[in-house]
N, C-alpha and C. Protein backbone atom coordinates (compact mmCIF):
# COMPACT_ATOMS: atom_id res chain seq x y z
N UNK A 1 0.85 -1.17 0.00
CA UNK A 1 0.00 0.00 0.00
C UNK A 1 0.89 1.23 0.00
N UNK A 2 0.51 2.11 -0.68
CA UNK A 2 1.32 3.71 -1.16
C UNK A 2 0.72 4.30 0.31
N UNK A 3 2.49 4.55 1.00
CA UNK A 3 2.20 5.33 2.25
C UNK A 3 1.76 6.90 2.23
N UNK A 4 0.56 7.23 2.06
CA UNK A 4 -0.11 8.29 1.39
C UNK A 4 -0.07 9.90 2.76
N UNK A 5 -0.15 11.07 2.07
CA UNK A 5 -0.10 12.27 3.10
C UNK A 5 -1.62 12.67 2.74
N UNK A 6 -2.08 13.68 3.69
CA UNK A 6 -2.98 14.53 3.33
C UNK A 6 -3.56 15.14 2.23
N UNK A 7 -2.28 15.77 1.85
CA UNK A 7 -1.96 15.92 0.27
C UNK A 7 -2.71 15.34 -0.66
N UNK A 8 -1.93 14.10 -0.72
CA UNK A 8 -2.19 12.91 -1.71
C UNK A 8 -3.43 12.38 -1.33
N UNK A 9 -4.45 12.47 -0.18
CA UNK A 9 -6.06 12.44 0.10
C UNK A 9 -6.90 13.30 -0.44
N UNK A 10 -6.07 14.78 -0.70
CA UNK A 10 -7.36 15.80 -0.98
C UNK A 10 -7.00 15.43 -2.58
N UNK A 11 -6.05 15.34 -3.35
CA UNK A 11 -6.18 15.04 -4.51
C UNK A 11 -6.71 13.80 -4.77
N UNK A 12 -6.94 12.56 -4.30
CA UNK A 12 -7.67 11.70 -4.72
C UNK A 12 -8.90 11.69 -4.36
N UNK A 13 -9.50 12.72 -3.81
CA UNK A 13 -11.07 12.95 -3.48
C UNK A 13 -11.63 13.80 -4.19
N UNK A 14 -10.66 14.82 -5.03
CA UNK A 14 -11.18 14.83 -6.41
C UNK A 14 -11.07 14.07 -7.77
N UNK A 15 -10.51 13.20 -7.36
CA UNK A 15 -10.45 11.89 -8.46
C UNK A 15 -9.12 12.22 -9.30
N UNK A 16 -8.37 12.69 -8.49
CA UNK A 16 -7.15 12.80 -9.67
C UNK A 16 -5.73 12.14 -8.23
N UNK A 17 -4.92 11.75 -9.13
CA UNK A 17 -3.58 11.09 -8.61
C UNK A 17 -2.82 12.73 -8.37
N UNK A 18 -2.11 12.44 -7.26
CA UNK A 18 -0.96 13.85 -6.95
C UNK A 18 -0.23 13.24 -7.48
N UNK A 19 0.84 14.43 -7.78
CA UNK A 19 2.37 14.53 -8.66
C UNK A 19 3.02 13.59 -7.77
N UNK A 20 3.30 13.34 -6.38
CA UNK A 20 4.15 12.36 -6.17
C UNK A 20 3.86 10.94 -6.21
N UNK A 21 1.96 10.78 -6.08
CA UNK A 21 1.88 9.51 -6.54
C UNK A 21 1.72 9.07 -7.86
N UNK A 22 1.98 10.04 -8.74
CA UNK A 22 2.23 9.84 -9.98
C UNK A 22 3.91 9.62 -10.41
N UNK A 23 4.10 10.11 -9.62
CA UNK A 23 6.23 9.58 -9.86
C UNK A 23 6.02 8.09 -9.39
N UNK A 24 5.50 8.01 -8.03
CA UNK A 24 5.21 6.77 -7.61
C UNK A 24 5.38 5.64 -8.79
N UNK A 25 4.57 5.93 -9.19
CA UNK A 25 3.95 4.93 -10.23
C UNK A 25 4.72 4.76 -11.26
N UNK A 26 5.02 6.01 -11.66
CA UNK A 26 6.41 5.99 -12.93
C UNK A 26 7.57 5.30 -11.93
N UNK A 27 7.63 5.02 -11.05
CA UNK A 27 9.01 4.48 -10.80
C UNK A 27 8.99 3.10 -10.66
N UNK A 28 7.53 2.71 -10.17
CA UNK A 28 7.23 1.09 -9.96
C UNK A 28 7.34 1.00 -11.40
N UNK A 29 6.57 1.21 -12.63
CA UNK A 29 6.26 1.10 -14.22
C UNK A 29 8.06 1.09 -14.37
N UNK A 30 8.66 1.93 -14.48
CA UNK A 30 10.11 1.84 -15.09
C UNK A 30 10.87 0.67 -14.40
N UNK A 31 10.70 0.27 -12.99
CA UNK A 31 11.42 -0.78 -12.19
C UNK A 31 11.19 -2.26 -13.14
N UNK A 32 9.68 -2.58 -13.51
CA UNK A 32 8.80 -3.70 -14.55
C UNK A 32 9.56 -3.47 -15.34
N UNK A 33 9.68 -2.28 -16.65
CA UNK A 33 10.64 -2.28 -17.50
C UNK A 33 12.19 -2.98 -17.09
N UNK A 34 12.87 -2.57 -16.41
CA UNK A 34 14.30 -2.98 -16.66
C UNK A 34 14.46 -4.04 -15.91
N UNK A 35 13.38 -4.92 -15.24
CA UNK A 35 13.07 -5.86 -14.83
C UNK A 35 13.27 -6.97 -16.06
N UNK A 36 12.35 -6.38 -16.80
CA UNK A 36 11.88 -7.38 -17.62
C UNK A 36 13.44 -7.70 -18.50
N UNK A 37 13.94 -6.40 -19.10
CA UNK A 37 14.69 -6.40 -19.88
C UNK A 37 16.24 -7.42 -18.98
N UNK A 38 16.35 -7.09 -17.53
CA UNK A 38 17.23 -7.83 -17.08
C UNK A 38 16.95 -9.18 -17.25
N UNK A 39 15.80 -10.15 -17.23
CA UNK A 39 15.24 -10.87 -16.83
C UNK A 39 15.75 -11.71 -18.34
N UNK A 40 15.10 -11.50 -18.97
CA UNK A 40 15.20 -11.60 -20.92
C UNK A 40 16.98 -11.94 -20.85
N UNK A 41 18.06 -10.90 -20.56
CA UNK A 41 19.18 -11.12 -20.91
C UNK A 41 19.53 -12.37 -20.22
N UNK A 42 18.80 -12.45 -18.86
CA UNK A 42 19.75 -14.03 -18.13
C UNK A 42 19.10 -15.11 -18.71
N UNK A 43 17.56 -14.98 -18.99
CA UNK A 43 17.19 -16.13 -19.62
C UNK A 43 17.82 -16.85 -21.10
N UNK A 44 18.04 -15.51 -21.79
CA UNK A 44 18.95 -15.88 -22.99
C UNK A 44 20.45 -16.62 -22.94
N UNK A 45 20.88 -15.93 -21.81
CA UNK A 45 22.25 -16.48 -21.32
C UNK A 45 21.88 -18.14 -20.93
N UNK A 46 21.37 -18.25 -20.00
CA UNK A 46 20.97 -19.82 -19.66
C UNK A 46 20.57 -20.52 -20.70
N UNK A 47 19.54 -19.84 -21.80
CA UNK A 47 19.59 -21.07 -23.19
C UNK A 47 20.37 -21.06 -24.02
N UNK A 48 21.42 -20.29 -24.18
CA UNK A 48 22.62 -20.49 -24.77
C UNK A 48 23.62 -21.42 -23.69
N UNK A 49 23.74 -21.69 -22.80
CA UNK A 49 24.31 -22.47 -22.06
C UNK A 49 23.81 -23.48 -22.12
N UNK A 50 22.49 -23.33 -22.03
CA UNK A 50 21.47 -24.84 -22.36
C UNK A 50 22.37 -25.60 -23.72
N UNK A 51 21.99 -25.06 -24.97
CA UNK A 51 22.20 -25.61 -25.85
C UNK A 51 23.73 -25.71 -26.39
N UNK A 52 24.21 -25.37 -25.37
CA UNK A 52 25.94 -25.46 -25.93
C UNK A 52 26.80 -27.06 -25.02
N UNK A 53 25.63 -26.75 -24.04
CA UNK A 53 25.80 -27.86 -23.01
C UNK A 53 25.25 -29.28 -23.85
N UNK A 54 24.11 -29.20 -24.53
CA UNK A 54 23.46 -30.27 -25.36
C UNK A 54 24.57 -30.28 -26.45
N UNK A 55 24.75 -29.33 -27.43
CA UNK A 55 25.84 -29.70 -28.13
C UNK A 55 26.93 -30.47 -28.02
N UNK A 56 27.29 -29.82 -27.19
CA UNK A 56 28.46 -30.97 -26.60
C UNK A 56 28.61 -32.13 -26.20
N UNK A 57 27.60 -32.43 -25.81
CA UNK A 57 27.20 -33.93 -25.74
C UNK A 57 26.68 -34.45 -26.66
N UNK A 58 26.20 -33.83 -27.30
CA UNK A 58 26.02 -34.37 -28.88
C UNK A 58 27.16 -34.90 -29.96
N UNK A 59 28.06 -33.95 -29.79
CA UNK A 59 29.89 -33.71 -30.63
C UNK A 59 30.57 -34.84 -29.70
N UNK A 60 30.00 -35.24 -28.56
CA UNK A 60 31.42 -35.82 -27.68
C UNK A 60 31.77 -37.14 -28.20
N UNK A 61 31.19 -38.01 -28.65
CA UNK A 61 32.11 -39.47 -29.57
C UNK A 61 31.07 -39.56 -30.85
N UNK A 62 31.37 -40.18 -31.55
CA UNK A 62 31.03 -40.86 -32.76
C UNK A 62 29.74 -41.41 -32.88
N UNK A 63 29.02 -42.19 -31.65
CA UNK A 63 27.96 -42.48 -32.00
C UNK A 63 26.76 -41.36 -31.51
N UNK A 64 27.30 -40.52 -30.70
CA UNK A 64 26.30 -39.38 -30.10
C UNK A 64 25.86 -38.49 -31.29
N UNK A 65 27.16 -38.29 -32.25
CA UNK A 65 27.41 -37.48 -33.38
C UNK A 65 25.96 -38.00 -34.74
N UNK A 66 26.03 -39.64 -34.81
CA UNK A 66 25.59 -40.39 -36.07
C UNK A 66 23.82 -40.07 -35.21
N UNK A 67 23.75 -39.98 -33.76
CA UNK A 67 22.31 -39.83 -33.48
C UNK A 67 21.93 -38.49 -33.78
N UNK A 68 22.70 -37.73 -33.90
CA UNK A 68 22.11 -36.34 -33.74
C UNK A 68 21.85 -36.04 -35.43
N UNK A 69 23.04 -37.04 -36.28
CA UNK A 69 22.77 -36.34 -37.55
C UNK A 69 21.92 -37.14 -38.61
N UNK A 70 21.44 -38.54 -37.65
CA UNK A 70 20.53 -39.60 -38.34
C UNK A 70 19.35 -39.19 -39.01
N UNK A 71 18.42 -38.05 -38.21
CA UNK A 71 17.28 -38.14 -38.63
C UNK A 71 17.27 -36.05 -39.32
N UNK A 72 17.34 -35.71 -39.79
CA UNK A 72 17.37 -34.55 -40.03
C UNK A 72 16.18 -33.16 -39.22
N UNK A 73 15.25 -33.86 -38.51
CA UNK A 73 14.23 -33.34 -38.26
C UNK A 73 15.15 -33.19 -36.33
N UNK A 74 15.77 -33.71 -36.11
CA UNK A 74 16.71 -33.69 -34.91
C UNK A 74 17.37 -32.35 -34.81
N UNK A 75 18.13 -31.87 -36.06
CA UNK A 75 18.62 -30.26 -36.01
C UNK A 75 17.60 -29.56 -36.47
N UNK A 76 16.44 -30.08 -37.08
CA UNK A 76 15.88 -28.81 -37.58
C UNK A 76 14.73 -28.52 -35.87
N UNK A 77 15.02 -29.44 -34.86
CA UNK A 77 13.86 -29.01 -33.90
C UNK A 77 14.93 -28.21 -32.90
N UNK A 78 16.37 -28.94 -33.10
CA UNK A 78 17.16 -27.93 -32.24
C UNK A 78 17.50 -26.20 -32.68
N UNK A 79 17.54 -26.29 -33.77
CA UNK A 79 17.85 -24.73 -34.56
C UNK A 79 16.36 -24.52 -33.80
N UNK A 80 15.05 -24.73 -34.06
CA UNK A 80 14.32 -24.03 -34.31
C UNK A 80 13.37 -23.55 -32.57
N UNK A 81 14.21 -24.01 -31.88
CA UNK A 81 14.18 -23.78 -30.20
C UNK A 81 14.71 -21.97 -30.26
N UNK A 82 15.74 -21.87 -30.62
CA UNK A 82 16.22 -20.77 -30.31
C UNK A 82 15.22 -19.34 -30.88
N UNK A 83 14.42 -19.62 -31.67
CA UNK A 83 13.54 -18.82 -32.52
C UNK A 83 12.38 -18.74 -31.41
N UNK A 84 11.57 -19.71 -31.32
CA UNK A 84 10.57 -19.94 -30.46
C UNK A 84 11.02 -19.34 -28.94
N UNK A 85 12.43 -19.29 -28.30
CA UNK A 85 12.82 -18.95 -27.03
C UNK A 85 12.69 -17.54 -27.10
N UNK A 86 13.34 -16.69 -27.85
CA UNK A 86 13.63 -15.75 -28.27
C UNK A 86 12.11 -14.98 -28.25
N UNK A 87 10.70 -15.77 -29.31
CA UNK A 87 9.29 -15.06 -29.72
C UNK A 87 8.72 -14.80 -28.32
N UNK A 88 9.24 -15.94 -27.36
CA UNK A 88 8.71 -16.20 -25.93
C UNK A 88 9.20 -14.93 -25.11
N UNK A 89 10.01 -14.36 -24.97
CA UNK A 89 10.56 -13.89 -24.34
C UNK A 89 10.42 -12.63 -24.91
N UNK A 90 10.23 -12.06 -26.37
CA UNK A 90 9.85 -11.04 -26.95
C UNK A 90 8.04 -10.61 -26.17
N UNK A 91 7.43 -11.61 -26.10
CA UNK A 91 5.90 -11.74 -25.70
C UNK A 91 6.05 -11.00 -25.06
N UNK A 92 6.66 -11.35 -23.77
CA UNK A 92 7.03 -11.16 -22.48
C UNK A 92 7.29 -9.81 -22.07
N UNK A 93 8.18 -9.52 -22.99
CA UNK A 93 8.94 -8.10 -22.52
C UNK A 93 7.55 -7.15 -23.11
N UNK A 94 7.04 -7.25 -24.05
CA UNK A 94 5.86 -6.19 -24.91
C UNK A 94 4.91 -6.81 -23.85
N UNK A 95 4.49 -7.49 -23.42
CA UNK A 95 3.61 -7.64 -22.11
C UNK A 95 3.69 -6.79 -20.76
N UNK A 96 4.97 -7.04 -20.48
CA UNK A 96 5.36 -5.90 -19.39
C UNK A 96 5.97 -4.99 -19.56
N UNK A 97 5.92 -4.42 -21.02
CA UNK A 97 5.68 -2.91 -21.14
C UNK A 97 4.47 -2.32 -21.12
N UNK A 98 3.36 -2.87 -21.71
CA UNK A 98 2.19 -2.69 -21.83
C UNK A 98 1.64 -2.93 -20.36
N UNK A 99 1.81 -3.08 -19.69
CA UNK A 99 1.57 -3.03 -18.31
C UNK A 99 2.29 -1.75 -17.47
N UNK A 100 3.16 -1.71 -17.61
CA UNK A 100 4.29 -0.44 -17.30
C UNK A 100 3.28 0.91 -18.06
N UNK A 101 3.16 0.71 -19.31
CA UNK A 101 2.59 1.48 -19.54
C UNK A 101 1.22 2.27 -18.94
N UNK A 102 0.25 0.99 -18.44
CA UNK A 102 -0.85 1.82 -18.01
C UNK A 102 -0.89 1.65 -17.09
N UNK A 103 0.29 1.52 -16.41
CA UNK A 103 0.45 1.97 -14.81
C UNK A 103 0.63 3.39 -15.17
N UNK A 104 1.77 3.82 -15.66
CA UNK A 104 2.14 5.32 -15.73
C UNK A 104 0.75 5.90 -16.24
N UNK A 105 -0.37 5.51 -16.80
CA UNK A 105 -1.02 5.72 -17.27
C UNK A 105 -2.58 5.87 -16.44
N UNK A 106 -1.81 5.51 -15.28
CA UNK A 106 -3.23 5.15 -14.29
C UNK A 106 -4.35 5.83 -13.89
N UNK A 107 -5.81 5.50 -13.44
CA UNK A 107 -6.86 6.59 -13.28
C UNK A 107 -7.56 6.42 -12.44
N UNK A 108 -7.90 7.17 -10.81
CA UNK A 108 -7.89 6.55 -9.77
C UNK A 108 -9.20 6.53 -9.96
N UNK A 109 -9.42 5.47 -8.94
CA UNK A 109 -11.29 4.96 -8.71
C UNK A 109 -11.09 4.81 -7.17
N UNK A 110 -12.48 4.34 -6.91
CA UNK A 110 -12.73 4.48 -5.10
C UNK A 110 -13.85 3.30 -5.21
N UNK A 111 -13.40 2.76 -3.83
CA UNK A 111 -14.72 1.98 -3.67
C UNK A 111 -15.06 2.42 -1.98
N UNK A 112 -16.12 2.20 -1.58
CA UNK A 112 -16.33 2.81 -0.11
C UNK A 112 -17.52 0.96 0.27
N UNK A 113 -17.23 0.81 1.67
CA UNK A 113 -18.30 0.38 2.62
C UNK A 113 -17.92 -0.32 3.32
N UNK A 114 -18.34 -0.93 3.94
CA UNK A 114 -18.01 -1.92 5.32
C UNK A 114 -16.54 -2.78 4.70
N UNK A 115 -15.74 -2.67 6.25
CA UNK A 115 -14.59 -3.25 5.91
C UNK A 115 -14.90 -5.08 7.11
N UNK A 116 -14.24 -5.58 5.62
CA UNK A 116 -14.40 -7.22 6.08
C UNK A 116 -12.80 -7.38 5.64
N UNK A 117 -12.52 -8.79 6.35
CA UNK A 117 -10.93 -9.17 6.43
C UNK A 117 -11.31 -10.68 6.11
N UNK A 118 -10.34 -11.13 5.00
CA UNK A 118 -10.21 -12.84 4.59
C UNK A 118 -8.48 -12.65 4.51
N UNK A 119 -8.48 -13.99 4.19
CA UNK A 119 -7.34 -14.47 3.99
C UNK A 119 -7.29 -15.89 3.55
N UNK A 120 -6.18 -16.18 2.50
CA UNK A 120 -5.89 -17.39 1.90
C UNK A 120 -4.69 -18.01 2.33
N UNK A 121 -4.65 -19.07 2.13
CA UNK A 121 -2.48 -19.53 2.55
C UNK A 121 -2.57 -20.75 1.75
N UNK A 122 -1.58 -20.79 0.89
CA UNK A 122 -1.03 -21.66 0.52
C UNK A 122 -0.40 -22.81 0.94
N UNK A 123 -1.06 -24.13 0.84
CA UNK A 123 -0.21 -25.21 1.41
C UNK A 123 1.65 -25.22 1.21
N UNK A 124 1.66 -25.57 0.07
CA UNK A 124 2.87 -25.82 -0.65
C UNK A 124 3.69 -24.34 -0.20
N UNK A 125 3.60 -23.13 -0.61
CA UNK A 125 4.52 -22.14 -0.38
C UNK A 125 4.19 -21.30 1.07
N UNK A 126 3.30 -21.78 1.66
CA UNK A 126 3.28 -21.01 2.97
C UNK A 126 3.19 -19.53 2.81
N UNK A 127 2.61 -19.57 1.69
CA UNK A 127 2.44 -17.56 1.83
C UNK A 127 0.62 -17.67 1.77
N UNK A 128 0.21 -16.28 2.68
CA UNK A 128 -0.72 -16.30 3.31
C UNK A 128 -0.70 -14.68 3.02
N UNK A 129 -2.08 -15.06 1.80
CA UNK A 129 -2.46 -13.73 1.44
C UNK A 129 -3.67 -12.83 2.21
N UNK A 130 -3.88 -11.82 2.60
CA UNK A 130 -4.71 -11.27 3.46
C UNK A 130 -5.41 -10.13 2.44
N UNK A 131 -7.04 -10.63 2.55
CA UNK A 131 -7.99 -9.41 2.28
C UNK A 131 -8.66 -8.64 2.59
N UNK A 132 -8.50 -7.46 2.21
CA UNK A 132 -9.63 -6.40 3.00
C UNK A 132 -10.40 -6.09 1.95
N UNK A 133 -11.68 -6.54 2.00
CA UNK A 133 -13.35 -6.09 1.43
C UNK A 133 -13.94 -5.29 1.71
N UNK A 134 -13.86 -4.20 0.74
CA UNK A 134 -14.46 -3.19 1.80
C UNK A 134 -15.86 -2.75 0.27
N UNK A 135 -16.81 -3.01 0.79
CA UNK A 135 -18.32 -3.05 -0.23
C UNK A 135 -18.37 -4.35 -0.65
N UNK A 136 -18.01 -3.92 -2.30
CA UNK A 136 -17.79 -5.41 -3.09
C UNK A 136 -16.65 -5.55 -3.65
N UNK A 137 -15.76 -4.60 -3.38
CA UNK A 137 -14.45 -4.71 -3.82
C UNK A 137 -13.03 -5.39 -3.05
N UNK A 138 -12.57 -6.33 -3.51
CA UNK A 138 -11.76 -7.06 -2.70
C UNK A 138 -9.85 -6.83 -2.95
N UNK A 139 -9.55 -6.65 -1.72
CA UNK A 139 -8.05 -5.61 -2.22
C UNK A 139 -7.76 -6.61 -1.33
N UNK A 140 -5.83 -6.70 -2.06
CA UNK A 140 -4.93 -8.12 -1.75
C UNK A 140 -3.92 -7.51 -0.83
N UNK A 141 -3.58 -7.67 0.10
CA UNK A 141 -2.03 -7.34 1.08
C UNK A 141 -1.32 -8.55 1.35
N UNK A 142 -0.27 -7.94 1.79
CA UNK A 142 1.10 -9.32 2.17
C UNK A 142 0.82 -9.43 3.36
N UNK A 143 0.11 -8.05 4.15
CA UNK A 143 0.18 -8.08 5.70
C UNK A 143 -0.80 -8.43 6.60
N UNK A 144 -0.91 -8.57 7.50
CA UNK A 144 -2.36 -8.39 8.06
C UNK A 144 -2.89 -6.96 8.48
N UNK A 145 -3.85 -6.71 7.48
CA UNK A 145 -4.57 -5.05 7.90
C UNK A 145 -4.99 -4.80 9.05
N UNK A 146 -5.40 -5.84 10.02
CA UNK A 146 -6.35 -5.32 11.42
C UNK A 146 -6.22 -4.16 11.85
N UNK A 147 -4.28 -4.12 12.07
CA UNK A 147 -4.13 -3.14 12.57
C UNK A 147 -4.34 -1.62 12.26
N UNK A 148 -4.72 -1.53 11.12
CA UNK A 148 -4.81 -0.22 10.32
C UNK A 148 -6.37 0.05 9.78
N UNK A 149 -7.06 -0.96 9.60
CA UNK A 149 -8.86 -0.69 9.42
C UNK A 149 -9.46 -1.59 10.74
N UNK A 150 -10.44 -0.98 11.15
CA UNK A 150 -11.17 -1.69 11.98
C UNK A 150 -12.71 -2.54 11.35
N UNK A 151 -12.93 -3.94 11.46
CA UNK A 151 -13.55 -4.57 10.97
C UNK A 151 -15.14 -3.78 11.13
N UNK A 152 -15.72 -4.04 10.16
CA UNK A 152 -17.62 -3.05 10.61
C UNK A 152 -17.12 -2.09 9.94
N UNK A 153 -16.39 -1.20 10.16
CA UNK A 153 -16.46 0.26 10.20
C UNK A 153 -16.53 0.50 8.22
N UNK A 154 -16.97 2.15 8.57
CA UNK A 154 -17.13 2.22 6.60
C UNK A 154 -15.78 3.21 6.49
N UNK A 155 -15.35 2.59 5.33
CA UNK A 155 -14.14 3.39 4.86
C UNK A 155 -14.34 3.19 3.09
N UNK A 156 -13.26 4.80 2.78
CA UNK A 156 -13.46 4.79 1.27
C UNK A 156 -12.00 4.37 0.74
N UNK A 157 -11.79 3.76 -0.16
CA UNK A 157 -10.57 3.57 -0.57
C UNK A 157 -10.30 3.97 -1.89
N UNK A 158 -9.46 4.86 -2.11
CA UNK A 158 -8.86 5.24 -3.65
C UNK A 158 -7.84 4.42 -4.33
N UNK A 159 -8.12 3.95 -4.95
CA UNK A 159 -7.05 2.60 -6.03
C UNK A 159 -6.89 3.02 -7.16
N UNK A 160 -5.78 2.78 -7.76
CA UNK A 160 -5.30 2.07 -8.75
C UNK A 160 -5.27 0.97 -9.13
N UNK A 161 -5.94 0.62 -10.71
CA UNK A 161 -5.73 -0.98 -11.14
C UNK A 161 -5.19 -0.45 -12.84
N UNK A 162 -4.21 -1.34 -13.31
CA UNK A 162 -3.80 -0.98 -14.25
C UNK A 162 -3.15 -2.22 -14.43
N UNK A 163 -3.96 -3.02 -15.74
CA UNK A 163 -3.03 -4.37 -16.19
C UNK A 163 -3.11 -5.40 -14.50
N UNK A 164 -2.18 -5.43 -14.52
CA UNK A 164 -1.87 -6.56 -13.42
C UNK A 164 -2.09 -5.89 -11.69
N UNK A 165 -1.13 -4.51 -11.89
CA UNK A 165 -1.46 -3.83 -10.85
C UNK A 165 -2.40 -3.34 -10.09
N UNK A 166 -2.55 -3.72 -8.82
CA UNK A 166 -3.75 -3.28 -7.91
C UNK A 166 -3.10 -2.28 -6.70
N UNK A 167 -3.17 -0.51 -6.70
CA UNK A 167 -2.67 -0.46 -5.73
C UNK A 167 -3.67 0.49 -5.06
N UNK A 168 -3.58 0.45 -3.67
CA UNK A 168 -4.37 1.34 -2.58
C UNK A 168 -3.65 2.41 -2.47
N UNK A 169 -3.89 3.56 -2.84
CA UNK A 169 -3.52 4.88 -2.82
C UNK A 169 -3.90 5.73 -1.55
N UNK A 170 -4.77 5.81 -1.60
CA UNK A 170 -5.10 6.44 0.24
C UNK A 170 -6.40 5.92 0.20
N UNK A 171 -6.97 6.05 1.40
CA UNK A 171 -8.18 5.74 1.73
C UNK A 171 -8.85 6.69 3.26
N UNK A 172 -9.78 6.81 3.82
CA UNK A 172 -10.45 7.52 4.63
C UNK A 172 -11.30 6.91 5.42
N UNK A 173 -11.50 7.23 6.16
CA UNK A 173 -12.94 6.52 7.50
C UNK A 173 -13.94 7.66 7.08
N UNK A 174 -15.08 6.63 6.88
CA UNK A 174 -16.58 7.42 6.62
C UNK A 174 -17.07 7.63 7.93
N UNK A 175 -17.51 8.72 8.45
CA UNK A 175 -18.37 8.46 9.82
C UNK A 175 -19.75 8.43 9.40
């Protein structure tokens, strides 16, 4: 959750994002970018290691050599990995730009009413996601909220959703 000022309340109660939670956002959006782009270079690195590692065991005696060059459809599926790795990973990166993008691009909304608390946990990874419902809108944390909304009570919340991103921008107690 965007640790929000006063400020950044009276501008989202006229429905517009303040200048710093608009850097905000440009900085999470640019972090996705060079994320991605870091991400892309190691993966490329590892399938070039991949396939140099297969090569070589392919080249290493005489009969590894006669299997690899027996059937012709054998190099044409290995050449044609590196194309397909490459389209994969192109997806990827124009995916999380286009996400980056309409983050920077974001347009705040509000939902207001009774705040309710769930939570999920994962067997296998032990992470234990916590929700606060507040109307009909259901917002995701890492933490447990108790301490910061009180269950019953009405509160309004100003969000951001953009692509993948869900974020709580400020929010208010209704009396």
């Amino acid at each position: 959750m965007y640790e929000f000022t006063q400020e950044d309340l009276k501008y989202n109660k006229r429905g517009q994002l303040s200048p710093r939670q608009l850097e905000w956002l440009k900085m999470i959006a640019q972090g996705t970018r060079s994320f991605s782009w870091r991400s892309a270079f190691i993966s490329i690195g590892f399938t070039l290691l991949g396939l140099c590692i297969v090569m070589a065991l392919f080249l290493q005696n005489e009969d590894a050599r006669a299997a690899l060059f027996a059937d012709p459809m054998n190099l044409v599926m290995f050449i044609a990995i590196v194309p397909l790795i490459l389209g994969i990973l192109a997806l990827v990166i124009f995916l999380n730009h286009r996400n980056a993008n309409k983050l920077e691009n974001a347009v705040i909304s509000s939902a207001s009413g009774q705040v309710r608390f769930d939570y999920d946990s994962s067997g296998q990874s032990h992470i234990t996601t916590h929700y606060v419902i507040v109307g009909k809108r259901k917002f995701k944390f890492g933490d447990d909220m108790s301490s910061v909304f009180e269950e019953g009570e009405k509160y309004k919340f100003y969000y951001c959703k953009a692509g993948l991103y869900e974020f709580v921008m400020s929010y208010e107690k209704i009396a």
